[in-house]
C-alpha atoms as a PDB file:
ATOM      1  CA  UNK A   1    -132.534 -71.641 180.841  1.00  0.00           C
ATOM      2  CA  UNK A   2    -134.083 -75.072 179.001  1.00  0.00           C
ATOM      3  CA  UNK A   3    -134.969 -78.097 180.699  1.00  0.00           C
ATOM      4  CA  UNK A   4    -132.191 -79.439 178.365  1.00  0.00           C
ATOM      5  CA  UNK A   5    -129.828 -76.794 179.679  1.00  0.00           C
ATOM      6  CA  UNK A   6    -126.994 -78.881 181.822  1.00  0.00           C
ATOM      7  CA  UNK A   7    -124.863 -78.065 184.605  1.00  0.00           C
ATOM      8  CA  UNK A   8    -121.975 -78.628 184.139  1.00  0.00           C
ATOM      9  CA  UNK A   9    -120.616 -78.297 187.465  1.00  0.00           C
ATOM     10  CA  UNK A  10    -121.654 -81.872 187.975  1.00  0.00           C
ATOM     11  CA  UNK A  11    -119.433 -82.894 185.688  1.00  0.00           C
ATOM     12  CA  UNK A  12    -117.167 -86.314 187.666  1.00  0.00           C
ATOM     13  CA  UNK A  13    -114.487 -88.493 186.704  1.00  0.00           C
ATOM     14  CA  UNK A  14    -115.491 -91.868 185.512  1.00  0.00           C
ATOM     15  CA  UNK A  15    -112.367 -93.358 184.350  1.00  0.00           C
ATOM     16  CA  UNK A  16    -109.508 -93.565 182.170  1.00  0.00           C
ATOM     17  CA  UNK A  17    -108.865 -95.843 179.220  1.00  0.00           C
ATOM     18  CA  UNK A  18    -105.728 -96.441 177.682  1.00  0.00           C
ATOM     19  CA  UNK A  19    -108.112 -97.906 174.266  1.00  0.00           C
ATOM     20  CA  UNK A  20    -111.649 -97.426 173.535  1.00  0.00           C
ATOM     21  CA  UNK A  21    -112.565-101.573 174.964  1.00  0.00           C
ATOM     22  CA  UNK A  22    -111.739-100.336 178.236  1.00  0.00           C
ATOM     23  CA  UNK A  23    -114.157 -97.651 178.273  1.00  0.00           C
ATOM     24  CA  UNK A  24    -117.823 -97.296 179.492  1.00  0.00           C
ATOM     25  CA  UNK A  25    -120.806 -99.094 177.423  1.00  0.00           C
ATOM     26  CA  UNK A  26    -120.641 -97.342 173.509  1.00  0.00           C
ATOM     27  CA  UNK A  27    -124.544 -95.966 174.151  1.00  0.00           C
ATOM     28  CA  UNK A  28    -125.981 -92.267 175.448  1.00  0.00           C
ATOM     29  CA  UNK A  29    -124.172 -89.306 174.151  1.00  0.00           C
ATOM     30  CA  UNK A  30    -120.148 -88.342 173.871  1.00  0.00           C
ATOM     31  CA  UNK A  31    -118.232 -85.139 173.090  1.00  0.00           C
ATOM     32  CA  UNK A  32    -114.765 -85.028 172.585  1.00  0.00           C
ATOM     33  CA  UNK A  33    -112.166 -82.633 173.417  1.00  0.00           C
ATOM     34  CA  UNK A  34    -108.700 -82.841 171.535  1.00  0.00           C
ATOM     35  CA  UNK A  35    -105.960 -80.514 170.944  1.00  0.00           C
ATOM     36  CA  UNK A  36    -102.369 -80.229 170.865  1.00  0.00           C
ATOM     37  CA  UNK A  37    -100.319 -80.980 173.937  1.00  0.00           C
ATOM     38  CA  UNK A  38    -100.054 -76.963 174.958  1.00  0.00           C
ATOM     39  CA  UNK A  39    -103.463 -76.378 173.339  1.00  0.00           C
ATOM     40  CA  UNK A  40    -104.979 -75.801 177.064  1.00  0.00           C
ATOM     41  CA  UNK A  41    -107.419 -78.698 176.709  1.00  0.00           C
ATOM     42  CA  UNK A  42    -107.174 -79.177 180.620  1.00  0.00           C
ATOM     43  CA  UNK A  43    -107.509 -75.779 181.475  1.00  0.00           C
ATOM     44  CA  UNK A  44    -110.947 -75.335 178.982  1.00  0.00           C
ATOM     45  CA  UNK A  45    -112.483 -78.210 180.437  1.00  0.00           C
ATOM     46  CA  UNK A  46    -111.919 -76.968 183.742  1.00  0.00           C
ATOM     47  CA  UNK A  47    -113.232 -73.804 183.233  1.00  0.00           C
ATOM     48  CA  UNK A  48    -116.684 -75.098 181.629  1.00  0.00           C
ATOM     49  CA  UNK A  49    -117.038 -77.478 184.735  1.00  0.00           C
ATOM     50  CA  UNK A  50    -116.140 -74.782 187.284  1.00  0.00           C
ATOM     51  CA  UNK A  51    -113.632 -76.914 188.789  1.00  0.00           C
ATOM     52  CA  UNK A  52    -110.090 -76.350 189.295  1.00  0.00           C
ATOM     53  CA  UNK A  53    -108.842 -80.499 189.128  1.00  0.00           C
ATOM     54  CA  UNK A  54    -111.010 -82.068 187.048  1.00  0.00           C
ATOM     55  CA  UNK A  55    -108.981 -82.492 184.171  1.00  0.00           C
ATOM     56  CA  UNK A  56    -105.274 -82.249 184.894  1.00  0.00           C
ATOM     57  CA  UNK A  57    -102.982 -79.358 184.038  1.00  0.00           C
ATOM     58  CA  UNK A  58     -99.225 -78.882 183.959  1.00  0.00           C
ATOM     59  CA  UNK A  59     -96.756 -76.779 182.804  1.00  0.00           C
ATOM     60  CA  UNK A  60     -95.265 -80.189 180.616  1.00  0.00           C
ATOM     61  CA  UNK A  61     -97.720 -80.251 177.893  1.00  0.00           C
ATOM     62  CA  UNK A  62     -98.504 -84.006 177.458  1.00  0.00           C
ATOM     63  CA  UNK A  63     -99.768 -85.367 180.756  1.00  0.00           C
ATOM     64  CA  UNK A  64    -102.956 -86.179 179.473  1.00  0.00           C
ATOM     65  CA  UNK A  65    -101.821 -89.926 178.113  1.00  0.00           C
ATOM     66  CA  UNK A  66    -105.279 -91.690 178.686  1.00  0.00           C
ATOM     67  CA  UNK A  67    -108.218 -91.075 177.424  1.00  0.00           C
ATOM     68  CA  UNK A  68    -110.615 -89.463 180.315  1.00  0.00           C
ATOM     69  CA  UNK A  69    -113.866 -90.356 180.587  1.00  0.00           C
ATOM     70  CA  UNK A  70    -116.213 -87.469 182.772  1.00  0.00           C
ATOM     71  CA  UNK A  71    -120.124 -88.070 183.165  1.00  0.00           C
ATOM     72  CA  UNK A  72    -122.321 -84.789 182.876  1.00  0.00           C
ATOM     73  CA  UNK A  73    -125.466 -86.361 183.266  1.00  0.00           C
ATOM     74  CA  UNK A  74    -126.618 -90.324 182.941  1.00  0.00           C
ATOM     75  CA  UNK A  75    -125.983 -91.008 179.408  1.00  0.00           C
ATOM     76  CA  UNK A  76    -123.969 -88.018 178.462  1.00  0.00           C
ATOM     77  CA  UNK A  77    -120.320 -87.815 178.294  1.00  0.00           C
ATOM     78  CA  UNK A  78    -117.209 -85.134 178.203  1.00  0.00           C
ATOM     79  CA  UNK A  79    -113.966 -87.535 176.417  1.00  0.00           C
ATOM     80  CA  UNK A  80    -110.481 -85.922 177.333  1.00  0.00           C
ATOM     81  CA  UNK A  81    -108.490 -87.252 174.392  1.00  0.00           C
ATOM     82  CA  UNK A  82    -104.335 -87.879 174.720  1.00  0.00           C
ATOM     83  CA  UNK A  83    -102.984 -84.517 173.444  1.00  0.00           C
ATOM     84  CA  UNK A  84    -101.447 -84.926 170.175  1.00  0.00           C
ATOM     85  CA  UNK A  85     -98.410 -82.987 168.204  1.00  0.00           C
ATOM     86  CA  UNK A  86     -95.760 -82.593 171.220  1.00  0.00           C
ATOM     87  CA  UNK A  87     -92.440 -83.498 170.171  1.00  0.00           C
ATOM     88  CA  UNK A  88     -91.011 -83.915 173.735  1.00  0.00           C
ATOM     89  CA  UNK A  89     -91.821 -87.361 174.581  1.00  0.00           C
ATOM     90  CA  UNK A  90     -90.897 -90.514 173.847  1.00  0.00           C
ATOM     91  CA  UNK A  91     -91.800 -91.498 170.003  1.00  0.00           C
ATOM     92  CA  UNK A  92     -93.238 -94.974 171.205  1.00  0.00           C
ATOM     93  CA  UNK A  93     -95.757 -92.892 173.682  1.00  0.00           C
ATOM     94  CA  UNK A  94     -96.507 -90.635 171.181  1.00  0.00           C
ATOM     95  CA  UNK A  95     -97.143 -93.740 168.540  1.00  0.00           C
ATOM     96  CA  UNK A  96     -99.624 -95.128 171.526  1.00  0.00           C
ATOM     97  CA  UNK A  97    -101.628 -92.038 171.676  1.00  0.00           C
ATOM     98  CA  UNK A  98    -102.303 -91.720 168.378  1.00  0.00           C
ATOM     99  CA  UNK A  99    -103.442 -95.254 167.996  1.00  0.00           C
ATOM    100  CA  UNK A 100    -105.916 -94.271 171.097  1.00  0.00           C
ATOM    101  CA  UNK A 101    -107.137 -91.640 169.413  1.00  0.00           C
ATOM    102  CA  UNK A 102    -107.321 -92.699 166.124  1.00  0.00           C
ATOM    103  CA  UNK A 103    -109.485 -95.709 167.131  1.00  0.00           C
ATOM    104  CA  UNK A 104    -111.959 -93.573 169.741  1.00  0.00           C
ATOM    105  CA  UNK A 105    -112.380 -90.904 166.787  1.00  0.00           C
ATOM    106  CA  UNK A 106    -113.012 -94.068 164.194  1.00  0.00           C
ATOM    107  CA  UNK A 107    -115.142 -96.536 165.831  1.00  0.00           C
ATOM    108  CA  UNK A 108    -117.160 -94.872 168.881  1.00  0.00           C
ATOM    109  CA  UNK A 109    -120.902 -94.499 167.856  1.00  0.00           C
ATOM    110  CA  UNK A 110    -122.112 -92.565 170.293  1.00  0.00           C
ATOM    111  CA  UNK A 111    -119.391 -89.320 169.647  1.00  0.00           C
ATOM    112  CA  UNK A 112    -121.708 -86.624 168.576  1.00  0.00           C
ATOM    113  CA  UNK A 113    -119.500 -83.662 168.762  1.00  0.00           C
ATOM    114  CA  UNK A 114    -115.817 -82.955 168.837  1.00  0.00           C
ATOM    115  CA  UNK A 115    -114.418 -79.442 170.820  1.00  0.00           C
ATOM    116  CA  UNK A 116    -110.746 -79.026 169.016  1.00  0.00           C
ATOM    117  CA  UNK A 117    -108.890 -76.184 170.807  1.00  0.00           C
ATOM    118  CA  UNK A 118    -106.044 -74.527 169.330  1.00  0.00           C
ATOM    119  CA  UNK A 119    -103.475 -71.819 170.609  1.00  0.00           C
ATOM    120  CA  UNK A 120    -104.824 -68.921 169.161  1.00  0.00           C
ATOM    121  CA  UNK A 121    -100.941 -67.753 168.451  1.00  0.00           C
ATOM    122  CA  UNK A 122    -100.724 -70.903 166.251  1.00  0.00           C
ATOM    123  CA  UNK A 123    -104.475 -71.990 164.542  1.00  0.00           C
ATOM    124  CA  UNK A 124    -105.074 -74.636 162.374  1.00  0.00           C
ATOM    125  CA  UNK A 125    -101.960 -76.182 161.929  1.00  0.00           C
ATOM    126  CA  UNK A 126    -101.448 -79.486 159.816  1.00  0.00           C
ATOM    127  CA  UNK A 127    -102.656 -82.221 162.763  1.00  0.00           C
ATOM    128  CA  UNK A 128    -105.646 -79.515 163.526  1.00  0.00           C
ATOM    129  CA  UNK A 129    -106.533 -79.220 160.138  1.00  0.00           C
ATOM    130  CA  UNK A 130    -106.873 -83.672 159.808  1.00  0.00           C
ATOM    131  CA  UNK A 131    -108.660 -83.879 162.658  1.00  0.00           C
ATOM    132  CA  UNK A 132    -111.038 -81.421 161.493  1.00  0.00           C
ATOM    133  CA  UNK A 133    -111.206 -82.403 158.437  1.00  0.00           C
ATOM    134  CA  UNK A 134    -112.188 -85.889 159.507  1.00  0.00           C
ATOM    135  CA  UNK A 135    -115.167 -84.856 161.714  1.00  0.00           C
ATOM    136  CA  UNK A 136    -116.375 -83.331 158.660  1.00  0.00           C
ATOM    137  CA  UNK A 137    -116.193 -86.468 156.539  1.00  0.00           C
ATOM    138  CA  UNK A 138    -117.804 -88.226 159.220  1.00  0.00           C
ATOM    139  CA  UNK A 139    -120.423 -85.721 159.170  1.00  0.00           C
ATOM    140  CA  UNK A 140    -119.585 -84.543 163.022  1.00  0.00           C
ATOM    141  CA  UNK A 141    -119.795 -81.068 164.016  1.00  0.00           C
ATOM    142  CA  UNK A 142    -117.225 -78.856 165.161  1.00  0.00           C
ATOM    143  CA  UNK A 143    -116.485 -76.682 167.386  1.00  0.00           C
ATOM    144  CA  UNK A 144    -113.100 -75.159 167.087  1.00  0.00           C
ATOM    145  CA  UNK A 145    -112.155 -73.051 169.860  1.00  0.00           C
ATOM    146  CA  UNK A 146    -109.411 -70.282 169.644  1.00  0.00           C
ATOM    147  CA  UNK A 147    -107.776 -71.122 173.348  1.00  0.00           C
ATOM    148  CA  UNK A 148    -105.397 -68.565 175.556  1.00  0.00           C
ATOM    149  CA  UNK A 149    -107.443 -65.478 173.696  1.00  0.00           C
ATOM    150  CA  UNK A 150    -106.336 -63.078 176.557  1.00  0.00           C
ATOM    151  CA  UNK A 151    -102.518 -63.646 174.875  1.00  0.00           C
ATOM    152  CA  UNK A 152    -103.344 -61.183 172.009  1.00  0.00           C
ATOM    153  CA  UNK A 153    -104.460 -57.994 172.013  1.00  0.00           C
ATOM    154  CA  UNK A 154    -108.469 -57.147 171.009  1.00  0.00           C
ATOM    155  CA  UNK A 155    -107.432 -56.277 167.601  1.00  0.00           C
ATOM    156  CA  UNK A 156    -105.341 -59.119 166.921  1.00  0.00           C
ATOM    157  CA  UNK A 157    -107.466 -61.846 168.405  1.00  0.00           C
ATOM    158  CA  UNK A 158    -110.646 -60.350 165.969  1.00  0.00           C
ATOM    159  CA  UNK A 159    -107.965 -60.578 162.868  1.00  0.00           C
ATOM    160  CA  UNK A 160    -106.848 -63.672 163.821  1.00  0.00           C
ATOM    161  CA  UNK A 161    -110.338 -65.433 164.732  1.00  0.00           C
ATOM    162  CA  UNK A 162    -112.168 -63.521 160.941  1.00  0.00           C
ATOM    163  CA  UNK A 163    -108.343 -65.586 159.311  1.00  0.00           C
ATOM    164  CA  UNK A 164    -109.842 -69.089 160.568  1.00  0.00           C
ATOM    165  CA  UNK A 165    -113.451 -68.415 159.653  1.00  0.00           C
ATOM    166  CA  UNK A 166    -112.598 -67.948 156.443  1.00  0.00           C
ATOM    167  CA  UNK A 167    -110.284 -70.529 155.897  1.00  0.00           C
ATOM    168  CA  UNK A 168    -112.683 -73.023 157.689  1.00  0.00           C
ATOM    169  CA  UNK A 169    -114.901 -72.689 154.954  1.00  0.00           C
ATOM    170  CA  UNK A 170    -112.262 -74.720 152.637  1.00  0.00           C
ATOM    171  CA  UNK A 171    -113.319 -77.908 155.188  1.00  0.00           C
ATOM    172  CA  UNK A 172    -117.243 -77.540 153.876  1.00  0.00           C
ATOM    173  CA  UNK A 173    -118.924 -79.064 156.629  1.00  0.00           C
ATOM    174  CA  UNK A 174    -120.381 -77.838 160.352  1.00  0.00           C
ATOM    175  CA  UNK A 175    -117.263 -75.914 161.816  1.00  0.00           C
ATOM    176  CA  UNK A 176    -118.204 -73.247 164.483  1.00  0.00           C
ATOM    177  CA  UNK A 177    -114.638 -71.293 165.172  1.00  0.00           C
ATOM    178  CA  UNK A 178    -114.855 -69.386 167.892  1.00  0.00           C
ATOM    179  CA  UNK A 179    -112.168 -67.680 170.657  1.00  0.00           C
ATOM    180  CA  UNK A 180    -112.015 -68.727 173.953  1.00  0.00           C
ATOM    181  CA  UNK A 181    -109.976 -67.560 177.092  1.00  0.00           C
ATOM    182  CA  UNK A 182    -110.373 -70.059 180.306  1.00  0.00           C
ATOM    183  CA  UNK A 183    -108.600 -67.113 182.605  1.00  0.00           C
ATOM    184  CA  UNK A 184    -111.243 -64.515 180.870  1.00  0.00           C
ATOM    185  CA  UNK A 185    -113.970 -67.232 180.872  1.00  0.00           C
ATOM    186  CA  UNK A 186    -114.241 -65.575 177.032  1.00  0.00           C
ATOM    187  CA  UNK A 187    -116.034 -67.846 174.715  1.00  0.00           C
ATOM    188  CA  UNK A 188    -117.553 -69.896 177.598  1.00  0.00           C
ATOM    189  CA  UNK A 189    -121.221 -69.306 177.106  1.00  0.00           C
ATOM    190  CA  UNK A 190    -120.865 -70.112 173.060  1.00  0.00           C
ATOM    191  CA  UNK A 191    -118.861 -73.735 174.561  1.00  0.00           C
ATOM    192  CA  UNK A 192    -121.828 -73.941 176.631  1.00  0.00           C
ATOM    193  CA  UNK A 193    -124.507 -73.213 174.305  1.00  0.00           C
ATOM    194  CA  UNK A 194    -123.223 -76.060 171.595  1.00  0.00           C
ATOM    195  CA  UNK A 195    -122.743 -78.887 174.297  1.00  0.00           C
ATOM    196  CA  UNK A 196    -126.275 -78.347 175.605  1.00  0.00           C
ATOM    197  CA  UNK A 197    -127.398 -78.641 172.097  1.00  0.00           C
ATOM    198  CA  UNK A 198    -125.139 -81.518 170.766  1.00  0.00           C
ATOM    199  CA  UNK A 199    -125.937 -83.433 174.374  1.00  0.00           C
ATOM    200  CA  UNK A 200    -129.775 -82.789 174.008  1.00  0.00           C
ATOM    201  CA  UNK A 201    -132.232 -85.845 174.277  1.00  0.00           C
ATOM    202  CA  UNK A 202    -132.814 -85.222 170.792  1.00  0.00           C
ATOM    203  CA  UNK A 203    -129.993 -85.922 169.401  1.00  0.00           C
ATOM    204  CA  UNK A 204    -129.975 -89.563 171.463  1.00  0.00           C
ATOM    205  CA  UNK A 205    -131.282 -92.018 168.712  1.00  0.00           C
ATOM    206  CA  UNK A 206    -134.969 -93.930 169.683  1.00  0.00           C
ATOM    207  CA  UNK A 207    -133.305 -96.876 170.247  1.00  0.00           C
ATOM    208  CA  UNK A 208    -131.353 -94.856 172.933  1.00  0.00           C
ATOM    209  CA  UNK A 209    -133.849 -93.151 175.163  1.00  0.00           C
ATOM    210  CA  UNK A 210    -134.615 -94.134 177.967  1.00  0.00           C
END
């Protein structure tokens, strides 16, 4: 334990926003969780803030339509983004949560971090890889989590996890891949670990600090 370490079992609900203008001040610290529709976004934030409703879940994949705003700490931020890549909703919906998303990943300063979870039975597929992709070109670190790791076998998850390592190097920028299991709480100290240090006062600009 740091005196940076958080809990994040304080984690609460702040609001949602349907664009970035209608959420909180752009200042402190944000990191950003996004994912395909039935990546288990929900369920992985839930886990990490030991709570079983914090974020939504449900069996339709695309209820999260906003995006979620959840305070850690003053100044420091957990963004659920709209899930993107579901094909079984409306097109205009999905057109609206892509324009949310595009414009909180393009224009909010304080994002220092972006969490992108992927089924581990389906990893890096074409929207994963452009979302990636542009965190790197924005110079944002990574974290690429390996979700619903208890679905494969020990064998198959290591093959599986060593595949998207290596092909992460093609992206040549900070991307951490990792597995992660929110029933197994696998992977949760490494989610843990990276949020304390991409939420850290340090990495608050002087202007910033309070």
């Amino acid at each position: 334990m740091t005196e940076d370490t958080l809990n994040f079992s304080q984690a609460h609900f702040i609001t949602s926003a349907p664009t970035i203008r209608a959420m909180p001040a752009d200042e402190g610290i944000e990191i950003a969780f996004a994912g395909r529709s039935n990546a288990g976004k929900s369920s992985a934030l839930n886990t990490l803030t030991r709570q079983k409703n914090l974020a939504r879940t449900s069996k339709t994949p695309g209820r999260t339509q906003l995006i979620n705003v959840f305070e850690v700490a003053p100044h420091k931020r957990l963004i659920d983004l709209p899930g993107y890549g579901f094909a079984k909703v409306p097109e205009q919906m999905k057109i609206q949560w892509q324009e949310a998303l595009s414009e909180y990943l393009q224009h909010r300063e304080s994002l220092r971090g972006l969490v992108v979870l992927m089924d581990i039975r389906h990893p890096l597929r074409d929207l994963d890889q452009y979302l990636i992709q542009w965190a790197v070109d924005c110079n944002i670190p990574v974290l690429a989590l390996l979700t619903k790791a208890d679905k494969l076998k020990q064998g198959a998850r290591k093959s599986t996890l060593l595949k998207c390592r290596e092909a992460a190097l093609a992206f040549c920028g900070d991307v951490q891949i990792e597995v992660f299991s929110a029933l197994k709480k696998t992977g949760l100290p490494v989610l843990e670990q990276t949020l304390n240090h991409w939420l850290s006062e340090a990495n608050i600009p002087p202007t910033e600090q309070v």
